[in-house]
Protein backbone atom coordinates (compact mmCIF):
# COMPACT_ATOMS: atom_id res chain seq x y z
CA UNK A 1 26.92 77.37 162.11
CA UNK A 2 25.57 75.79 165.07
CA UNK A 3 27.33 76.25 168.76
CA UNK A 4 26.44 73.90 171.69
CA UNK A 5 27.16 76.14 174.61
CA UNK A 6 27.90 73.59 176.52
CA UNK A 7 30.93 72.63 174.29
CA UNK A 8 33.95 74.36 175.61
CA UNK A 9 36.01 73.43 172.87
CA UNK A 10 33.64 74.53 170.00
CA UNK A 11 32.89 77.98 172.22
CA UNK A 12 37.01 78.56 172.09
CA UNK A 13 37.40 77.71 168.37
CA UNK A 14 34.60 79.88 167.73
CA UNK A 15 36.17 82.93 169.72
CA UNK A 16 39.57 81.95 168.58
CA UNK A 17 37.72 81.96 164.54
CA UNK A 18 35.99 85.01 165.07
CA UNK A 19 37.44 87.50 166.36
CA UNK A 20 35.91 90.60 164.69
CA UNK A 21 38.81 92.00 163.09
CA UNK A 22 40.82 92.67 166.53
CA UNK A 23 44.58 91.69 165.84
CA UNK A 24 46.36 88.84 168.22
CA UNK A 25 48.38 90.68 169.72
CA UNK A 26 45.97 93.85 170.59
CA UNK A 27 43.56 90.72 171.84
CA UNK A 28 45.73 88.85 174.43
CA UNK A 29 46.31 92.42 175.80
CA UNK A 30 42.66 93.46 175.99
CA UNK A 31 41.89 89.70 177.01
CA UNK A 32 44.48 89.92 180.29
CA UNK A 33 43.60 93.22 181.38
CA UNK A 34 41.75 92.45 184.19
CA UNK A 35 38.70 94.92 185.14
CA UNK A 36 40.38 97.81 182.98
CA UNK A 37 42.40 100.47 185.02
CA UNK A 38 41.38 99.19 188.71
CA UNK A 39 42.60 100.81 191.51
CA UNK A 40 46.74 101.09 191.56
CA UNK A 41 49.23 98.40 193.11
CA UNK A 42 52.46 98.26 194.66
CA UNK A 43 54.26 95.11 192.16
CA UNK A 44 56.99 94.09 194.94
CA UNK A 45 53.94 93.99 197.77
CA UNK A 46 51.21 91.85 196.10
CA UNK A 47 50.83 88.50 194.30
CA UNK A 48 51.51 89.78 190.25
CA UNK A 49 48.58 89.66 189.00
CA UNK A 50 50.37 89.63 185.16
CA UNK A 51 47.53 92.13 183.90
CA UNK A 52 48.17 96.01 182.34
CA UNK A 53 46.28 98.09 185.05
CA UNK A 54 47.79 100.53 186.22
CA UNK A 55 50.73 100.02 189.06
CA UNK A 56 52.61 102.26 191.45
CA UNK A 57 56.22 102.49 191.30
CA UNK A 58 58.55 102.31 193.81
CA UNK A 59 59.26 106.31 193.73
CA UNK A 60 57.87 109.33 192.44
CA UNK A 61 58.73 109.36 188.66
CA UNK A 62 59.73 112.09 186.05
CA UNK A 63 58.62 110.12 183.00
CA UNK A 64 55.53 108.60 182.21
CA UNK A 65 56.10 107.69 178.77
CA UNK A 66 59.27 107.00 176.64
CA UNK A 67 59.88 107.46 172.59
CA UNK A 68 62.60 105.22 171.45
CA UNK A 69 64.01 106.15 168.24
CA UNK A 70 66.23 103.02 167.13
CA UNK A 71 68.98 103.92 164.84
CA UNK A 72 69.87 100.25 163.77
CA UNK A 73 73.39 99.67 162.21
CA UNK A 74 75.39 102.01 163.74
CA UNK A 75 75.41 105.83 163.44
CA UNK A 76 78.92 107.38 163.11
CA UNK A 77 79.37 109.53 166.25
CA UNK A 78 83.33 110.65 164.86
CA UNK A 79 81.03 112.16 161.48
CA UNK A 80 78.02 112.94 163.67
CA UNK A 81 78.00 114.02 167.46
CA UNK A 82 81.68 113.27 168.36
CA UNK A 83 84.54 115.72 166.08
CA UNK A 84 88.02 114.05 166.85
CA UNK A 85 90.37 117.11 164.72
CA UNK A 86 93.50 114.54 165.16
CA UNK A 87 92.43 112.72 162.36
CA UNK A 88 92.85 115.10 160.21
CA UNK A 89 96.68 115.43 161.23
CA UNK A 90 97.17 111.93 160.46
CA UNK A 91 94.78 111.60 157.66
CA UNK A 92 95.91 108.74 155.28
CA UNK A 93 98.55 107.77 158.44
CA UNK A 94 98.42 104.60 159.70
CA UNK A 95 96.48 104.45 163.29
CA UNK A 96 99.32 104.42 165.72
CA UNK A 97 97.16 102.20 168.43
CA UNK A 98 95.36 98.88 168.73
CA UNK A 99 91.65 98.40 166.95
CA UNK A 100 89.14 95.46 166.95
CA UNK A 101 87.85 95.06 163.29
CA UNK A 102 84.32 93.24 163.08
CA UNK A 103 85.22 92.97 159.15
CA UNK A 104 89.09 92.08 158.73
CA UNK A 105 89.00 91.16 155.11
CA UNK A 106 87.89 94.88 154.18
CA UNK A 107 89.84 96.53 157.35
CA UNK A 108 92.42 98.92 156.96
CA UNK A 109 94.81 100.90 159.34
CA UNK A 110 94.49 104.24 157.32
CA UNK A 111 92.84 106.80 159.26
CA UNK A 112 90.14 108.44 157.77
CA UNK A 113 89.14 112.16 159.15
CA UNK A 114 85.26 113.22 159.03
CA UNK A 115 84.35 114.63 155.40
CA UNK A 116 81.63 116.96 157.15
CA UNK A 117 82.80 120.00 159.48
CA UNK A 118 81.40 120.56 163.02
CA UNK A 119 79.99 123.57 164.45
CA UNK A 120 79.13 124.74 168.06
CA UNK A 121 75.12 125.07 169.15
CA UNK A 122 73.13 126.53 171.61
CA UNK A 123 73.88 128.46 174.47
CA UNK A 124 75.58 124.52 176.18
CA UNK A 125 78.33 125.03 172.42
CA UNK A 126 77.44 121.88 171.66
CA UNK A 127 79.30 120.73 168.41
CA UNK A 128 77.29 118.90 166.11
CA UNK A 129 77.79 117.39 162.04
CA UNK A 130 76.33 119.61 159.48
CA UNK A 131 74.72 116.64 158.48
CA UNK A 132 72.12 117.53 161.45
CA UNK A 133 71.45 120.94 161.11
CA UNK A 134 67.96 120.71 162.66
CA UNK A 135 69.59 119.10 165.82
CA UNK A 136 71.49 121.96 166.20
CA UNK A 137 68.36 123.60 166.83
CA UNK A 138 67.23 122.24 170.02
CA UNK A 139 70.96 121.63 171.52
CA UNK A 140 70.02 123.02 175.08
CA UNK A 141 67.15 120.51 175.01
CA UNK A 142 69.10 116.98 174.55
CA UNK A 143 71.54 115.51 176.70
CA UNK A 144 74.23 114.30 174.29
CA UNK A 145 76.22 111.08 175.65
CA UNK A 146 79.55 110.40 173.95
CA UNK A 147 80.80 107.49 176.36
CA UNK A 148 77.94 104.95 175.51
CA UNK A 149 79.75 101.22 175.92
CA UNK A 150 78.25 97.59 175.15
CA UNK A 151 82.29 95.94 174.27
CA UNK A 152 80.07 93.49 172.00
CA UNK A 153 81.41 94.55 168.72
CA UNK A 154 78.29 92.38 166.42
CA UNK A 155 75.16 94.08 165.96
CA UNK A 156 73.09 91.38 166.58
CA UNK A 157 74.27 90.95 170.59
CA UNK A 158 74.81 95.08 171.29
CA UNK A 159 71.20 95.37 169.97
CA UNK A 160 70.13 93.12 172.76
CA UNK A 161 72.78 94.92 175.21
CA UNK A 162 71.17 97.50 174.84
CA UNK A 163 67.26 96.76 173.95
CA UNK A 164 67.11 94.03 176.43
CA UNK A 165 69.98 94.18 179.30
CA UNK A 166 72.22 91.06 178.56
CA UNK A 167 73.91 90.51 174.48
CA UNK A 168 72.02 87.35 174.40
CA UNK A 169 68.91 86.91 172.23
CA UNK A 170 65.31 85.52 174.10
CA UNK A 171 65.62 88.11 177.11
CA UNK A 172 62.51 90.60 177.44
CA UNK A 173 62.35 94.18 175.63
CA UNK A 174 62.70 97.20 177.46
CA UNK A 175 59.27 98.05 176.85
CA UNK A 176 58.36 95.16 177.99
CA UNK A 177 60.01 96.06 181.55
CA UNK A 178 58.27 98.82 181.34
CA UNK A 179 54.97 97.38 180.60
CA UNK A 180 55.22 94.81 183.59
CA UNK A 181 56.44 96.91 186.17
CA UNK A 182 54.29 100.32 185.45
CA UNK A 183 51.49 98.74 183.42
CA UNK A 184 48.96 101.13 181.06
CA UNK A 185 47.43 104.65 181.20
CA UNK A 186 45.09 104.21 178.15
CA UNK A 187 41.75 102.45 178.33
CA UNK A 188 41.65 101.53 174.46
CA UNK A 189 45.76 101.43 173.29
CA UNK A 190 48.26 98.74 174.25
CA UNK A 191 50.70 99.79 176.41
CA UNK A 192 53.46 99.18 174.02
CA UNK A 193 53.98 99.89 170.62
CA UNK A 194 56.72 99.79 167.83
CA UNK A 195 56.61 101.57 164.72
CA UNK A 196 58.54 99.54 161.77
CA UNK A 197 59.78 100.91 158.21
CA UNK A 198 58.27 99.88 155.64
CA UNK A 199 61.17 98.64 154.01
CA UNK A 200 61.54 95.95 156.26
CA UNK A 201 62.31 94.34 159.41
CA UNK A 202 65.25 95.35 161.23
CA UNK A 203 68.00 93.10 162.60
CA UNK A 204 66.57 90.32 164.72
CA UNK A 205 62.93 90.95 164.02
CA UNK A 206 60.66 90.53 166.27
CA UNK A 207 62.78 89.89 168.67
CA UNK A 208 63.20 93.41 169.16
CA UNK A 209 59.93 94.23 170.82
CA UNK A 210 59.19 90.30 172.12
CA UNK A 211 58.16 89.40 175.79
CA UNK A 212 60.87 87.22 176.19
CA UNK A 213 60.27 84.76 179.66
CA UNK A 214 58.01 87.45 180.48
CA UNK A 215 53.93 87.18 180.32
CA UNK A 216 53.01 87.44 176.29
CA UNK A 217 50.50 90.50 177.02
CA UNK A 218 53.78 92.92 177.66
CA UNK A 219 55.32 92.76 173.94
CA UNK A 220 55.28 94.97 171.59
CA UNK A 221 51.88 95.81 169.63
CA UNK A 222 53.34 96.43 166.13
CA UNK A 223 52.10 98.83 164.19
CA UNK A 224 52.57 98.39 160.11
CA UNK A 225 54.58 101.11 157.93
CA UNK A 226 50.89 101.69 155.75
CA UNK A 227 47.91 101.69 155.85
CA UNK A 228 46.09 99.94 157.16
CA UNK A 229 48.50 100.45 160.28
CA UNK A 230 46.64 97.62 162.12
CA UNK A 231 45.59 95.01 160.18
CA UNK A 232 42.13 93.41 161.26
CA UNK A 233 40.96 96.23 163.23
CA UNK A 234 37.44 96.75 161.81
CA UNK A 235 35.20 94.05 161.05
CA UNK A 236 33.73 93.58 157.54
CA UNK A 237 31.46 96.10 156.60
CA UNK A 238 28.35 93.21 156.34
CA UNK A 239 29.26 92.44 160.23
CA UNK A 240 29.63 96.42 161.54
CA UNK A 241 27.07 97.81 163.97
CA UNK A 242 24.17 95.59 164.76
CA UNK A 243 25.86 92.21 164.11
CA UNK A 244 28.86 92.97 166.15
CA UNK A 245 27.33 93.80 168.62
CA UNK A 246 25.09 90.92 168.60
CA UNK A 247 28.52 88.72 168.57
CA UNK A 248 29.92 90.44 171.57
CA UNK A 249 26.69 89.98 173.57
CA UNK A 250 27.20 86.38 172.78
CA UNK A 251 30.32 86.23 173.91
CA UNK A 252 29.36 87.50 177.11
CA UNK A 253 26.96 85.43 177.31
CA UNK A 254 29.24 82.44 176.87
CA UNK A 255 31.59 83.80 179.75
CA UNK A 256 29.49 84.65 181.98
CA UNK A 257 27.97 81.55 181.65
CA UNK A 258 31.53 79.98 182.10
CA UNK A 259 32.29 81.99 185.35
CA UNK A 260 29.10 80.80 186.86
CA UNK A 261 30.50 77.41 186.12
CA UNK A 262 33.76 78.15 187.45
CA UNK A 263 33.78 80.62 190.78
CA UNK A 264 36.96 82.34 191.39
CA UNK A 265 38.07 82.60 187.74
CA UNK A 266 38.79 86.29 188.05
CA UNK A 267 40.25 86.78 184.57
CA UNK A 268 37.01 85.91 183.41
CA UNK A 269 35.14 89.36 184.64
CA UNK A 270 38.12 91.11 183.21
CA UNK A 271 37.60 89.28 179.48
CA UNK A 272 34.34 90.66 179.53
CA UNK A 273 35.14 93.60 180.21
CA UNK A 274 37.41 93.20 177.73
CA UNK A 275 35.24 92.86 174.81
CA UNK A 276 33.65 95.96 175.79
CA UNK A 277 36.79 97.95 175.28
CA UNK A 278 37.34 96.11 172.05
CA UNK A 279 34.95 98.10 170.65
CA UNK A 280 36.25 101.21 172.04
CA UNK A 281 39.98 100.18 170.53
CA UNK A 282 38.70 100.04 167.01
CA UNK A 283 37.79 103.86 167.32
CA UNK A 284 41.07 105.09 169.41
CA UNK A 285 43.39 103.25 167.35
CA UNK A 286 42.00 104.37 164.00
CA UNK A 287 42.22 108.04 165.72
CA UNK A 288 45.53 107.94 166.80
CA UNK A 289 47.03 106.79 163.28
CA UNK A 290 45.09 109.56 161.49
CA UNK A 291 47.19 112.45 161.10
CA UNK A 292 44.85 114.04 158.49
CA UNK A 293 43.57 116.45 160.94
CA UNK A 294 47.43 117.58 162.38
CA UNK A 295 47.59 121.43 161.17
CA UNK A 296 49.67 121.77 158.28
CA UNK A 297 51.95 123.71 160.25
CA UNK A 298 52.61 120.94 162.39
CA UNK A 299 52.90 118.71 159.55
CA UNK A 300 55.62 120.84 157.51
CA UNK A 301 57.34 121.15 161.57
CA UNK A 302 57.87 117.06 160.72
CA UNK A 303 58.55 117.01 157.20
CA UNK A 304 55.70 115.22 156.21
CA UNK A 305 55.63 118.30 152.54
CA UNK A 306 59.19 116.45 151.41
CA UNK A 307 59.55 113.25 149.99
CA UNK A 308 62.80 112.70 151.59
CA UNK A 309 61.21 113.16 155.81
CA UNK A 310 57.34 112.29 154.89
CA UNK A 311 57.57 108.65 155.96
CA UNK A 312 59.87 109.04 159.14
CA UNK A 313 57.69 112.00 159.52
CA UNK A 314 54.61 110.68 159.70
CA UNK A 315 55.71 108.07 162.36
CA UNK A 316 57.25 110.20 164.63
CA UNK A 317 54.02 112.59 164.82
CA UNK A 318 52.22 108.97 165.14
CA UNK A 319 54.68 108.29 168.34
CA UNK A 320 53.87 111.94 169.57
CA UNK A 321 49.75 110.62 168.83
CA UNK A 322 50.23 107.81 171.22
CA UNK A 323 52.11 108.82 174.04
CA UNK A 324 49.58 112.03 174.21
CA UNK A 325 46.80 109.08 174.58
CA UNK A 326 48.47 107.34 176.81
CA UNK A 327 50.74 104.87 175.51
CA UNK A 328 53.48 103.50 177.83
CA UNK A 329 56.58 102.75 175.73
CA UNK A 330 56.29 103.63 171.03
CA UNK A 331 59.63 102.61 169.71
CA UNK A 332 60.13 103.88 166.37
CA UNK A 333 62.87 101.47 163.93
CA UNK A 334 64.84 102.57 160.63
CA UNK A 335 65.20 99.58 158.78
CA UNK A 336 67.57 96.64 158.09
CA UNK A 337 71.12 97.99 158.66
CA UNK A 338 70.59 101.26 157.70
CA UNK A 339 73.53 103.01 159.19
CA UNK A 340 75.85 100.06 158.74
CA UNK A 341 78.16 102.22 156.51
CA UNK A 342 81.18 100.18 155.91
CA UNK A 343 81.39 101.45 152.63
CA UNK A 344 80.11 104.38 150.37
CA UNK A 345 79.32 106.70 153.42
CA UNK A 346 80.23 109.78 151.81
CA UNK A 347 76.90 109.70 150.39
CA UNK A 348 75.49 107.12 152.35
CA UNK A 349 74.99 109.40 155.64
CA UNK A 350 73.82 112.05 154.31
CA UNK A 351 71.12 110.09 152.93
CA UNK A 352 70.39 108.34 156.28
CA UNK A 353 70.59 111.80 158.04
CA UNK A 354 68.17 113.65 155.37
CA UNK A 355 65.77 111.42 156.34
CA UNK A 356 65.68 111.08 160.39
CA UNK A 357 67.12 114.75 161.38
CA UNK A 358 64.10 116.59 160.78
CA UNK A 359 61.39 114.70 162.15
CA UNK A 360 63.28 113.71 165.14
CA UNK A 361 64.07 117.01 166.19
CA UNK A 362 60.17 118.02 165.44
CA UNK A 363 59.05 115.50 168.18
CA UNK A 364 61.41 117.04 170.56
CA UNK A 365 59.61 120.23 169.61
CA UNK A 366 56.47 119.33 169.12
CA UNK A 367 56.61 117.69 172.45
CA UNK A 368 57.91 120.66 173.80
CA UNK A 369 55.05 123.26 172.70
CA UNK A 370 52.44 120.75 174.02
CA UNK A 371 54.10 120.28 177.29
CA UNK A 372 54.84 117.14 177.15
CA UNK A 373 58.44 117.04 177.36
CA UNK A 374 58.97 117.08 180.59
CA UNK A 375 56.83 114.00 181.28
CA UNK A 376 57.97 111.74 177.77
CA UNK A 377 61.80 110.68 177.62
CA UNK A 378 62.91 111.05 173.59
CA UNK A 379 65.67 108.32 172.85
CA UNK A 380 67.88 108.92 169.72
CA UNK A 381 71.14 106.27 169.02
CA UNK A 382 71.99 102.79 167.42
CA UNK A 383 73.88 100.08 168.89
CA UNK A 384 77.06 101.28 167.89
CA UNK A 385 79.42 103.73 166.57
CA UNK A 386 82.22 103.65 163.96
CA UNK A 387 85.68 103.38 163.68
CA UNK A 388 88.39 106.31 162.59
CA UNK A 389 90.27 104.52 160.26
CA UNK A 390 89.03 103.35 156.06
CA UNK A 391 86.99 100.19 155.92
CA UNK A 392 86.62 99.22 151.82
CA UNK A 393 89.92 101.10 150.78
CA UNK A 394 89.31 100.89 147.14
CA UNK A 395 89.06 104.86 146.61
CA UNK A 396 87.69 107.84 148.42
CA UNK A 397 83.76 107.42 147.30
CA UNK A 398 83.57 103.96 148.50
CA UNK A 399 85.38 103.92 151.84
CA UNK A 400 83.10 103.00 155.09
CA UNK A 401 84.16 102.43 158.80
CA UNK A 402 84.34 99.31 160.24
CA UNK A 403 81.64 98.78 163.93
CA UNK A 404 82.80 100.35 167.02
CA UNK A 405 80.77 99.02 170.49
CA UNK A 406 83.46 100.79 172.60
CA UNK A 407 83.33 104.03 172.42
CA UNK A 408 79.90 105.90 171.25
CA UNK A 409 77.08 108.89 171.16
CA UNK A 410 73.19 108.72 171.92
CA UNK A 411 71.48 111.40 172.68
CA UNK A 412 68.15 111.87 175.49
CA UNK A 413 65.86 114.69 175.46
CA UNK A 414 62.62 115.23 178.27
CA UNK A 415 61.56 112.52 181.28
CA UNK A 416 63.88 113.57 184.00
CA UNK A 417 67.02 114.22 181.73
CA UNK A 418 69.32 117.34 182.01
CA UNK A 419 68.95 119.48 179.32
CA UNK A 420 72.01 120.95 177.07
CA UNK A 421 74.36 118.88 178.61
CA UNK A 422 76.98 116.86 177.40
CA UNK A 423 78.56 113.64 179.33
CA UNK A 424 81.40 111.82 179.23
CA UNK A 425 83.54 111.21 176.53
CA UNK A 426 85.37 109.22 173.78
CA UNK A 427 89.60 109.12 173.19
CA UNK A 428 90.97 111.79 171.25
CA UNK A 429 90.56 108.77 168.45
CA UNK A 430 87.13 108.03 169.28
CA UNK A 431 87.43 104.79 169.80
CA UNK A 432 87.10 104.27 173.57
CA UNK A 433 84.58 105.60 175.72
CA UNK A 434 87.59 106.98 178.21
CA UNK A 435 85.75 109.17 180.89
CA UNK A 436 81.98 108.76 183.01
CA UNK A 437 81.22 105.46 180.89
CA UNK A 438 78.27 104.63 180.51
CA UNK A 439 77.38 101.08 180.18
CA UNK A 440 74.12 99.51 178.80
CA UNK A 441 73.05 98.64 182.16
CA UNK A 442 74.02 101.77 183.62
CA UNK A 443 71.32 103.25 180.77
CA UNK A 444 68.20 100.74 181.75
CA UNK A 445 69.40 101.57 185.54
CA UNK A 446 68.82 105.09 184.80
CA UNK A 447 65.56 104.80 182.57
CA UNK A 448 63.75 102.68 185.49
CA UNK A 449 64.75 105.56 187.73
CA UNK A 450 63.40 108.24 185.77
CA UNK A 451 59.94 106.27 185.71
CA UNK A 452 60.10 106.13 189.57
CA UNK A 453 61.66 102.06 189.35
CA UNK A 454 64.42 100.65 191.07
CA UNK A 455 66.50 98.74 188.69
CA UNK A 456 67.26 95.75 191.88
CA UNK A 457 63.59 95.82 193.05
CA UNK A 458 61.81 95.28 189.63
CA UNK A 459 61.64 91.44 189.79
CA UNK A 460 59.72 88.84 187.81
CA UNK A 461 60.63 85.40 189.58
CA UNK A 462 61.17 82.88 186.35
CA UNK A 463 61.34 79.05 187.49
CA UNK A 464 61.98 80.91 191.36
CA UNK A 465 64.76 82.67 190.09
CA UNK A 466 64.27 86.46 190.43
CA UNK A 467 65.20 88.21 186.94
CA UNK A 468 65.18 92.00 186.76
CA UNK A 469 66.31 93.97 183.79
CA UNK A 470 70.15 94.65 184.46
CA UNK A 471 70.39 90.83 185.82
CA UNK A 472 73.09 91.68 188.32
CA UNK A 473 75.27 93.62 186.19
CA UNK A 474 76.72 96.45 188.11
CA UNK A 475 74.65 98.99 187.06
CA UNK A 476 74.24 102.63 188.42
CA UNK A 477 72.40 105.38 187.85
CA UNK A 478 73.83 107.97 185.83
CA UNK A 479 72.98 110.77 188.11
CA UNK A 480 74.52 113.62 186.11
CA UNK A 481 72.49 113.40 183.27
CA UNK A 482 69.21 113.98 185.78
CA UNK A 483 67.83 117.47 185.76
């Protein structure tokens, strides 16, 4: 193949044709991060500069990186986190108050007590499901919410309540807030990356780690449920070593050529730069999803010698992998609906719970031994709870619980966040979040703060309107769940 260097267009097919195995997304993020890590700025004072080097926030911070552990479909805090013991007094009853129903066709007014008992934990008594045992084992170091609130009762909306600050679909990700207002530590990892099952996507997609209005290079860098976890990372074999690097001094050959064309193109010096570090990615990357050399102590702490924890296993000691290199924001997904239990629940979470209690609870420990706790800030919760009363009342091993949005339990462990605490909480039903509510914006108000951001202050001006994360929402910090 012949290239005219003169030909700008035939130059950018070429690049865009030949890109050596580096993904798309990992390449618009090493292709906008200008000169690598240069020296720290102040967002709100400059010009943004829409690159990943490192910024300054507005205070000092308690977390530097955040582990998102997305429980999509709903997780049943009355069977879970949250015991209400008058349901079993009125067991069978019909629910003497008022209840939304996402699903009226199936709904039913019977009240339906948990099957699982509770038990206290730790030295805080927290009372926790048998279904989590290994929870129960590192009570005084989670902060347990049981007043969470989004009021938007589909999941589709309280997902983006809660991922994205507003229930409307096309806003950006919180990691992508993140991302823009903090940048990256890491020379050769994006900033930002989500770990899907491999089962499949969950609800809305990619939406769930997108960019939204925001510049592309803050999304999500996803990472695929098997190997290879990055598709396109190495180039083929025949191409490796000596011919790569002969294409990358082309390359810079061609843009430096273009800059001396073009003065004042400063995203140019950084794309060189950038193809530098491209090679440096191919190694880190590769590193940080190998887990072969993890002691086998540390993989039986995850799960990863049972079938029923290995895969969830092995992603959450990939999260722990990253953030210790320096990623910003991992966000780890079950898949499509997998706690939406409106029917067969009685073996339905247990299943769900055999596979995420174990692992989870290693990361907080893991995390813990490597001292890394107090600087990463663990997320654990869906977008919803569940209703007390029988969803599917067509006998006892195929009854389910309808959504609940207004009333429900996450739980936060590390960053910032007070340890073996418990806040707020539900109705004696458990249907309404009745005392210290927290809202979804009163959650993203509180995560910027813990990274040293104020929610108000962290603008990005789209079409000269100023946007910022909780978009005007009356949003406080929760300021008794800080340590």
């Amino acid at each position: 193949m012949s290239i005219d260097p003169a030909s700008n267009s035939t130059r950018r097919h070429f690049l865009a044709t030949n890109a050596m195995g580096i993904g798309g997304t990992a390449l618009a993020w090493l292709l906008h991060r200008q000169n690598l890590l240069a020296n720290p700025i102040k967002p709100d004072l400059v010009r943004e500069a829409h690159s990943l080097q490192t910024k300054l926030p507005h205070a000092a911070p308690k977390a530097r990186a955040m582990i998102s552990i997305f429980m999509q479909g709903g997780p049943s805090h009355i069977d879970l986190t949250d015991p209400k013991p008058i349901l079993e007094k009125y067991a069978g009853q019909t629910f003497p108050g008022q209840i939304k129903y996402d699903n009226a066709a199936q709904a039913s007014p019977k009240v339906l007590p948990s099957f699982w008992k509770f038990q206290k934990h730790g030295q805080c008594g927290m009372e926790l499901s048998e279904l989590l045992p290994h929870l129960g084992s590192v009570a005084d170091d989670i902060c347990l919410i049981r007043s969470m609130h989004t009021g938007v009762n589909n999941h589709g909306q309280s997902i983006d309540a809660l991922n994205s600050g507003r229930p409307v679909s096309g806003r950006p990700a919180l990691g992508s807030w993140l991302t823009y207002g903090l940048g990256s530590e890491s020379d050769n990892l994006p900033a930002y990356m989500v770990l899907r099952d491999p089962a499949n996507l969950p609800v809305l997609g990619v939406l769930n780690w997108s960019a939204g209005w925001l510049p592309s290079l803050y999304q999500g860098t996803v990472v695929r449920p098997r190997e290879p976890r990055i598709l396109n990372l190495d180039a083929p074999e025949h191409l490796r070593g000596q011919p790569q690097k002969q294409f990358l001094d082309l390359v810079s050959a061609f843009n430096r050529e273009h800059l001396e064309k073009h003065p004042g193109e400063l995203d140019l010096e950084a794309r060189i730069a950038s193809f530098e570090l491209a090679a440096r990615m191919q190694t880190a990357a590769a590193d940080a999803m190998d887990i072969s050399r993890e002691s086998e102590a540390t993989k039986k702490l995850y799960g990863i010698d049972q079938e029923a924890t290995r895969e969830f296993g092995t992603r959450c000691l990939i999260a722990r992998r990253l953030v210790e290199r320096g990623v910003r924001f991992v966000q780890i997904f079950t898949q499509n609906q997998f706690w939406d239990h409106h029917g067969n629940i009685l073996t339905a979470l247990p299943a769900a719970c055999k596979k995420i209690d174990q692992p989870s609870v290693a990361l907080v420990k893991d995390l813990k031994s490597r001292g890394l706790l107090d600087s990463t800030l663990v997320h654990w919760g869906g977008e919803m709870g569940r209703l007390p009363v029988i969803q599917n009342d067509t006998g006892r091993n195929r009854v389910g619980r309808d959504h609940n949005t207004y009333g429900f339990s996450m739980w936060l462990a590390g960053g910032g966040i007070r340890s073996g605490h418990i806040h707020g909480t539900t109705d004696e039903w458990g249907v309404n979040a009745e005392r210290d509510i927290v809202n979804h914006y009163d959650y993203h108000a509180t995560l910027l703060h813990l990274f040293g951001l104020d929610h108000a202050r962290l603008i990005y001006k789209r079409n000269a309107v100023e946007q910022t994360l909780t978009d005007s929402q009356p949003a406080r910090v929760v300021k008794e769940i800080l340590a």
